[in-house]
C-alpha atoms as a PDB file:
ATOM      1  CA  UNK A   1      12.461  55.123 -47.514  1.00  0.00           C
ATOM      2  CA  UNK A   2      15.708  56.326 -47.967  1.00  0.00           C
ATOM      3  CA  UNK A   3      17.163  56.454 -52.406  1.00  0.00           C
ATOM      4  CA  UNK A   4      19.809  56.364 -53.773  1.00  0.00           C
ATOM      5  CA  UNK A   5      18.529  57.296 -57.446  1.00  0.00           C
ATOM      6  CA  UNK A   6      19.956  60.765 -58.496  1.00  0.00           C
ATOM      7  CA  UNK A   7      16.980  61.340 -60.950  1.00  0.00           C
ATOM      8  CA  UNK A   8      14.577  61.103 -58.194  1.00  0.00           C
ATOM      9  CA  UNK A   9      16.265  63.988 -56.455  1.00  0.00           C
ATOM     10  CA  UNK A  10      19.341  65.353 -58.568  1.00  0.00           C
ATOM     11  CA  UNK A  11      20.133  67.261 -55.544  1.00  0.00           C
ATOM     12  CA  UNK A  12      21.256  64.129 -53.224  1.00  0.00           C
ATOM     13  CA  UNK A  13      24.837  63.558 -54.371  1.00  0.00           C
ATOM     14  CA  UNK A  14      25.533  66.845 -53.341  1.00  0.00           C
ATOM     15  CA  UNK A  15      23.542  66.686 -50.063  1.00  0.00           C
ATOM     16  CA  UNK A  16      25.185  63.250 -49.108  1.00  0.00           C
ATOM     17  CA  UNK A  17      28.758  64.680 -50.196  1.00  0.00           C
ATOM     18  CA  UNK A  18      28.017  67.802 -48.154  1.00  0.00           C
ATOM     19  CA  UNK A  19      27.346  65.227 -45.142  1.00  0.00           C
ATOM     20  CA  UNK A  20      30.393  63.162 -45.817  1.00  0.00           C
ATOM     21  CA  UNK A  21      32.593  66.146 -45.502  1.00  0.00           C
ATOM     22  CA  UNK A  22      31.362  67.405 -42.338  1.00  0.00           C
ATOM     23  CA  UNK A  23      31.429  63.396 -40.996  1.00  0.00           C
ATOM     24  CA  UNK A  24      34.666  63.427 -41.556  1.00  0.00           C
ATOM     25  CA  UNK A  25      36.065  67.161 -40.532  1.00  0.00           C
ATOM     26  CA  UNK A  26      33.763  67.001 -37.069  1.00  0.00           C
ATOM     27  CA  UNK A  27      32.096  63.555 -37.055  1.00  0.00           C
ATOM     28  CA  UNK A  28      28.478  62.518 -36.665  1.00  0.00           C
ATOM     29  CA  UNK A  29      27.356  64.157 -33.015  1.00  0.00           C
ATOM     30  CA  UNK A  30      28.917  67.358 -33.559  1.00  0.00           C
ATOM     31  CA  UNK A  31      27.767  68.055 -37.234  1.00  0.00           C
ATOM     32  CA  UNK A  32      24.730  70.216 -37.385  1.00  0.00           C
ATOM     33  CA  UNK A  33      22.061  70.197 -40.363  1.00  0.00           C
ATOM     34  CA  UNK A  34      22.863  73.805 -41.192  1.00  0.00           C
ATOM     35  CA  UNK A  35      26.641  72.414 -41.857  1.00  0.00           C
ATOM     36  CA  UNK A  36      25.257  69.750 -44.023  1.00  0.00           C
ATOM     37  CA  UNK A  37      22.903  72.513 -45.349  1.00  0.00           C
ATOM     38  CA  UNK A  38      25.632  75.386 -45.852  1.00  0.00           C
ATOM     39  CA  UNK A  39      28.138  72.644 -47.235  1.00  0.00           C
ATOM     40  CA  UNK A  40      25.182  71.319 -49.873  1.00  0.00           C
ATOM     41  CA  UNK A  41      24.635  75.071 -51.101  1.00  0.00           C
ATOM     42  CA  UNK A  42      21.462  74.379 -50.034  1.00  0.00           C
ATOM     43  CA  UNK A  43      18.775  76.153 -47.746  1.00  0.00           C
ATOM     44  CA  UNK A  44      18.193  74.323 -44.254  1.00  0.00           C
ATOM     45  CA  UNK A  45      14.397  74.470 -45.255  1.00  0.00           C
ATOM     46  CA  UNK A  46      15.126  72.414 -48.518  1.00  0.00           C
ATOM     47  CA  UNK A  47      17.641  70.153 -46.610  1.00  0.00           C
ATOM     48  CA  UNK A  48      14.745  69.347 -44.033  1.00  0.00           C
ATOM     49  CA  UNK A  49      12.242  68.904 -47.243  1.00  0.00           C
ATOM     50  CA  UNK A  50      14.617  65.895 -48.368  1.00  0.00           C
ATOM     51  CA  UNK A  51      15.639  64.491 -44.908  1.00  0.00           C
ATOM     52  CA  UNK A  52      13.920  65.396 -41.899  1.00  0.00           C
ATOM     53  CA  UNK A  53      16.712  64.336 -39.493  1.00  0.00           C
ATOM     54  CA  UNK A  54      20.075  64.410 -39.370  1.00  0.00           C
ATOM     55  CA  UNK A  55      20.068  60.194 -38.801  1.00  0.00           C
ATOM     56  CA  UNK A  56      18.132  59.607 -42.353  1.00  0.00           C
ATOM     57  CA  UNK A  57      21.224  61.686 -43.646  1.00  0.00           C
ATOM     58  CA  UNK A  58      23.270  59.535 -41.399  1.00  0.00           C
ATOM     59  CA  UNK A  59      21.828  56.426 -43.205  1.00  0.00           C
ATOM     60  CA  UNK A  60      21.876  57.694 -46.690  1.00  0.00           C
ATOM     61  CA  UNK A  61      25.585  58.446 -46.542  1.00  0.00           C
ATOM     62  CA  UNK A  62      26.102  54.675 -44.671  1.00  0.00           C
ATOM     63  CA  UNK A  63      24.545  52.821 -47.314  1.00  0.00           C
ATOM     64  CA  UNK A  64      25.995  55.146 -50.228  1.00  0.00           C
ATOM     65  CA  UNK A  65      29.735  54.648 -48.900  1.00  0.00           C
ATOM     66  CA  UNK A  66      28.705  50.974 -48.550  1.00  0.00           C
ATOM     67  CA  UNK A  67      27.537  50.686 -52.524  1.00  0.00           C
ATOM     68  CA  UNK A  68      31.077  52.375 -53.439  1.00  0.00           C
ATOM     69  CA  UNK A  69      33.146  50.394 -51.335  1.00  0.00           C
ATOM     70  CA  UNK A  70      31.773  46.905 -52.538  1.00  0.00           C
ATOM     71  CA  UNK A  71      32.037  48.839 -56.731  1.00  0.00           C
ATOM     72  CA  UNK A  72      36.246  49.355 -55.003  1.00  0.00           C
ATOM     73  CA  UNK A  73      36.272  45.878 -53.997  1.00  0.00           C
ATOM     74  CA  UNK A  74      34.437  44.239 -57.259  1.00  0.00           C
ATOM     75  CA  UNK A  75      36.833  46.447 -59.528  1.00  0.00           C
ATOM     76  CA  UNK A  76      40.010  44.664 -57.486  1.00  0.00           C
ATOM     77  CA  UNK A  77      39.110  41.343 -59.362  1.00  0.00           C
ATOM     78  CA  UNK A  78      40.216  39.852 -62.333  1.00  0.00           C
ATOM     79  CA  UNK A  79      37.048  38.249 -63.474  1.00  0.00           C
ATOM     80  CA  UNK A  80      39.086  36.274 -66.283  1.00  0.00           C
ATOM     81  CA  UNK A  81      40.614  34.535 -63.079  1.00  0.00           C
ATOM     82  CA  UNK A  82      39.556  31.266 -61.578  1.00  0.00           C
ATOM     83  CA  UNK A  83      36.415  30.925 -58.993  1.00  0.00           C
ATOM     84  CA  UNK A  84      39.040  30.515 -56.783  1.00  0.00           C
ATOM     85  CA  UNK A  85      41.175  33.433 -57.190  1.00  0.00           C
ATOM     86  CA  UNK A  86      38.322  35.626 -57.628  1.00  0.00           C
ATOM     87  CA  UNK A  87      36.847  34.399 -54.243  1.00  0.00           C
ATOM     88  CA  UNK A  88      40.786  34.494 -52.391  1.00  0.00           C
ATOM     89  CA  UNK A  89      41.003  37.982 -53.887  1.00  0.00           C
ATOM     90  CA  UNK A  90      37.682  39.490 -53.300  1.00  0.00           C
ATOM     91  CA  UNK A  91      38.406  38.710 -49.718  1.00  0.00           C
ATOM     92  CA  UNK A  92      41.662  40.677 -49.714  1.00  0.00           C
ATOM     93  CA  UNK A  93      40.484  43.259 -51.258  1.00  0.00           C
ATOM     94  CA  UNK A  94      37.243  43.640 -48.511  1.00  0.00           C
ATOM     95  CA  UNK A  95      39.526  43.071 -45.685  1.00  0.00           C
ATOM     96  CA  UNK A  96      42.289  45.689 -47.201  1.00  0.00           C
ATOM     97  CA  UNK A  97      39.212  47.675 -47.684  1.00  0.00           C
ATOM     98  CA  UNK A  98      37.726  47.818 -44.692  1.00  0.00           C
ATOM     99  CA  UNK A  99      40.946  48.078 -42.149  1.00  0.00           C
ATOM    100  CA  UNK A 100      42.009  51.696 -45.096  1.00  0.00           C
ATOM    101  CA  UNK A 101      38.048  52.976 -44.645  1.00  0.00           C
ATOM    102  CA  UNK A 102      38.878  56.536 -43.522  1.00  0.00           C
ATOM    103  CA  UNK A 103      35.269  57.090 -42.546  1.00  0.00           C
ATOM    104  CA  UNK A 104      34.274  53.620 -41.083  1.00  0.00           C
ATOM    105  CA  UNK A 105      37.835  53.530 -38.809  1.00  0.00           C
ATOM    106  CA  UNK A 106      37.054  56.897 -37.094  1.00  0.00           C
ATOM    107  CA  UNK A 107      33.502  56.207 -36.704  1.00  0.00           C
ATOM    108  CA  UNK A 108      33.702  53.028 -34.641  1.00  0.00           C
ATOM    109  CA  UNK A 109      36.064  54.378 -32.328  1.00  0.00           C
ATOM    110  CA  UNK A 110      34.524  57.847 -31.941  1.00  0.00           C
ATOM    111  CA  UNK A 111      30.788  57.636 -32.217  1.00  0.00           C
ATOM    112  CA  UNK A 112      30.156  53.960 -31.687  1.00  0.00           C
ATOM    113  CA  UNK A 113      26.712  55.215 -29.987  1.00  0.00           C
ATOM    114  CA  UNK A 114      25.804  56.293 -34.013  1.00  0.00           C
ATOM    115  CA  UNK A 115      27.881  53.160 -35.721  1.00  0.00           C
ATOM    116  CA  UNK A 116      26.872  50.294 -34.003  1.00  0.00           C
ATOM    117  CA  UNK A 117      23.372  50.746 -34.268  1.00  0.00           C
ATOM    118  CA  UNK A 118      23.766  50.677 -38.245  1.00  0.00           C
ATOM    119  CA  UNK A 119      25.580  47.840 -38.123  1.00  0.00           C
ATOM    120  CA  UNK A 120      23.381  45.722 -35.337  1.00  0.00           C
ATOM    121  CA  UNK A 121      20.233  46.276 -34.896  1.00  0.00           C
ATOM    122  CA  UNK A 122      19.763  48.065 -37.986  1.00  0.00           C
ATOM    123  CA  UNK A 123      22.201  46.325 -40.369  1.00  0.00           C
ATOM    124  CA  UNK A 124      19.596  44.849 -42.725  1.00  0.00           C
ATOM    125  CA  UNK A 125      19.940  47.149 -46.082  1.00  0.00           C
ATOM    126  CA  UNK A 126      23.793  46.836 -45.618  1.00  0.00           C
ATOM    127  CA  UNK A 127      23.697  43.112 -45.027  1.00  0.00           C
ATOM    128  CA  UNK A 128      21.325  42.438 -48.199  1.00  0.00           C
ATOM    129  CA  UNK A 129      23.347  44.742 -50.342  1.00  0.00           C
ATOM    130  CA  UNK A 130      26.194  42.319 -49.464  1.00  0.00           C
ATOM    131  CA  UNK A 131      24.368  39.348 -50.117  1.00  0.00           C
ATOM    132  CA  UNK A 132      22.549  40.675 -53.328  1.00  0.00           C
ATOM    133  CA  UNK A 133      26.933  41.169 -54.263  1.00  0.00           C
ATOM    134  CA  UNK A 134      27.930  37.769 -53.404  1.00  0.00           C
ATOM    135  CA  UNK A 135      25.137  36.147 -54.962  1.00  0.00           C
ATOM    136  CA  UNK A 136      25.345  38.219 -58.038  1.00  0.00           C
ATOM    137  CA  UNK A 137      28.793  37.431 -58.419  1.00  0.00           C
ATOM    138  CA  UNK A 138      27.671  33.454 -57.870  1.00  0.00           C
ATOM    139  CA  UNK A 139      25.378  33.496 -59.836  1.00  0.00           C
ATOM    140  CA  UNK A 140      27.426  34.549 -62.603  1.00  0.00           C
ATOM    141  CA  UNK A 141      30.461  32.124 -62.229  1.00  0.00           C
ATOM    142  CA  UNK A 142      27.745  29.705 -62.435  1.00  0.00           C
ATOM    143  CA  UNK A 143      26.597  30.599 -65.833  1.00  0.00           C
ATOM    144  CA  UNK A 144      30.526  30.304 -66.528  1.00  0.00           C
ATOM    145  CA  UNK A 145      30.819  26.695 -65.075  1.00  0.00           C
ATOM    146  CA  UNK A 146      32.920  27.845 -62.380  1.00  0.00           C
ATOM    147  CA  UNK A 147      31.160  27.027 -59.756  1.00  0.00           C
ATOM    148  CA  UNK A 148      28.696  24.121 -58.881  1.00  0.00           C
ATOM    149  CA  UNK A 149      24.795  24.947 -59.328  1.00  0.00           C
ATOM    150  CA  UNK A 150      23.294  25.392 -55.913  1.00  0.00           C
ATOM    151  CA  UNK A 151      20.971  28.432 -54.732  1.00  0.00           C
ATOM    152  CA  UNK A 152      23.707  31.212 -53.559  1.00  0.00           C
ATOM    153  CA  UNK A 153      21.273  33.011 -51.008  1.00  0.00           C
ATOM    154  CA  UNK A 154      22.487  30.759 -47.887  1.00  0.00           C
ATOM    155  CA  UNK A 155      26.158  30.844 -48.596  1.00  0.00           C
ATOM    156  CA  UNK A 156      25.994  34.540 -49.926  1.00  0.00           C
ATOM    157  CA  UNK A 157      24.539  35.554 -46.755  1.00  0.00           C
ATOM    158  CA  UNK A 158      27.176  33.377 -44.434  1.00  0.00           C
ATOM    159  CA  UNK A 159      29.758  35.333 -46.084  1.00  0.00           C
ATOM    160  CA  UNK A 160      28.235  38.541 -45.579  1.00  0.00           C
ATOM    161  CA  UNK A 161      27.349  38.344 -41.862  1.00  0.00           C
ATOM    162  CA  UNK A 162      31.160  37.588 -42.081  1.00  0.00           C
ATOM    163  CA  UNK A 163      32.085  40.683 -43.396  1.00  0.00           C
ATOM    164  CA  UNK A 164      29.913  42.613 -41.085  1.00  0.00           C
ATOM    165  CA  UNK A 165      31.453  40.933 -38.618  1.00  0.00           C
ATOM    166  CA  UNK A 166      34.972  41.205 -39.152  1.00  0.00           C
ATOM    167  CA  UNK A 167      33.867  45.308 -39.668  1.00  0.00           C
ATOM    168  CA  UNK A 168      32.841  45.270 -36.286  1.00  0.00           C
ATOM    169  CA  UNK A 169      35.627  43.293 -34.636  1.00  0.00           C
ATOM    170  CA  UNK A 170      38.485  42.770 -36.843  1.00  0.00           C
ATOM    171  CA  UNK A 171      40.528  41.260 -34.178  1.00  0.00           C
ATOM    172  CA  UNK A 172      40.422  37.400 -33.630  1.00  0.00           C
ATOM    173  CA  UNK A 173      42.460  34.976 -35.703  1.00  0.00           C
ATOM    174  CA  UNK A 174      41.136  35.910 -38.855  1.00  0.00           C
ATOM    175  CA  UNK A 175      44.280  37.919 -40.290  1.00  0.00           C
ATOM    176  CA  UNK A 176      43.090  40.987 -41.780  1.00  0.00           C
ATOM    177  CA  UNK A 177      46.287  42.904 -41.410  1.00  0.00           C
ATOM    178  CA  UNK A 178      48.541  40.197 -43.410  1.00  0.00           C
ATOM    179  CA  UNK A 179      47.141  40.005 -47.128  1.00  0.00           C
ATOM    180  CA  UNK A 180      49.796  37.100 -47.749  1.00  0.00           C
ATOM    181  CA  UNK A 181      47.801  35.361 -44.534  1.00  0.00           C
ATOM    182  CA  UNK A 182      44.595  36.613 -45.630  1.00  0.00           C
ATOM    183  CA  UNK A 183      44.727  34.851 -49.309  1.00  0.00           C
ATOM    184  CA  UNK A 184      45.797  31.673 -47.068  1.00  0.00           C
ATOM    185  CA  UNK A 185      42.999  31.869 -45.029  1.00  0.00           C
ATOM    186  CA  UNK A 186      40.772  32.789 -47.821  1.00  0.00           C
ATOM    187  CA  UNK A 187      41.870  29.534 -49.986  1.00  0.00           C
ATOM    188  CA  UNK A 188      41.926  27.283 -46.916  1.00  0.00           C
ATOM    189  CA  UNK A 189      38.310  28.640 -45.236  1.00  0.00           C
ATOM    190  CA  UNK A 190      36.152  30.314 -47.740  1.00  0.00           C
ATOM    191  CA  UNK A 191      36.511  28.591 -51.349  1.00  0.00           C
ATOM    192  CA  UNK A 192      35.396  25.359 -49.727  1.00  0.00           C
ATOM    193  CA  UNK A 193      32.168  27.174 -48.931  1.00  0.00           C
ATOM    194  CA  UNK A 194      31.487  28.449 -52.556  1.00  0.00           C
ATOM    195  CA  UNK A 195      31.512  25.274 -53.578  1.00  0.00           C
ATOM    196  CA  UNK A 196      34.410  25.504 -56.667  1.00  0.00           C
ATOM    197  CA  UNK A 197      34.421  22.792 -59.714  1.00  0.00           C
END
């Protein structure tokens, strides 16, 4: 099982950095383990001891970027603000997110072969991170008597298949590109389904 806890093994950040770099400079297919090895400062014998392929690096740098891209997007709202405008401007700030995700953009167009499997078939961790968010952040306006009580799993999860999905095909009639239209659609479509006071 792949970890994200540094004081399990202090040397991940810099193995998953390492990995990012070389992602992004040569993408997935044509970076070796001795790159991610050589850009780590580490041996390719201790590299192998911590990951034995290069798609369990692959997976550890997915779900990393994933955790700091939903910390960007929770750090974009005001959480003195209404249920409302936290929910319109959470969704801005995913869809902004997503369509400026250096790594993510490239990917999908270059190595879909690599992408789409993390994001289909094997989408789980990154669509219960999303949901564990969403129903976090419930959860809490709850306690705040923003919302109504009602268990936040279900409509949590809705709203992160909907992310994935708009990831994977951000053209339809969703706007993503228009943050004016995107807070519409956000106020008009997904308040009703978080259930506001």
């Amino acid at each position: 099982m792949i970890t994200l806890d540094e004081r399990e093994d202090p040397t991940q950040p810099e193995i998953l950095d390492g990995a990012l770099s070389a992602f992004l400079e040569f993408g997935i297919r044509r970076t070796s383990m001795g790159e991610v090895a050589k850009r780590s400062k580490l041996s390719p014998a201790t590299l192998y001891r911590r990951f034995a392929q290069k798609s369990d690096i692959v997976r550890a740098v997915a779900i990393r970027e994933a955790h700091r891209f939903i910390a960007d997007v929770d750090a974009r709202i005001d959480q003195d603000a209404s249920a409302e405008e936290q929910v319109v401007e959470g969704f801005v700030a995913f869809t902004q997110g997503v369509r400026r995700n250096q790594l993510l953009t490239r990917l999908l167009v270059t190595e879909p072969e690599f992408t789409l499997p993390l994001l289909t078939t094997e989408a789980g961790p990154f669509l219960a991170l999303g949901r564990d968010y969403l129903a976090a952040i419930t959860r809490r306006l709850q306690a705040e008597g923003k919302l109504q009580p009602y268990e936040p799993e279900p409509v949590a999860e809705i709203l992160a298949r909907l992310a994935l999905s708009l990831v994977l095909t951000p053209d339809g009639v969703i706007p993503v590109d228009d943050v004016d239209a995107a807070r519409t659609f956000a106020r008009t479509h997904i308040t009703p389904l978080v259930r506001l006071t």
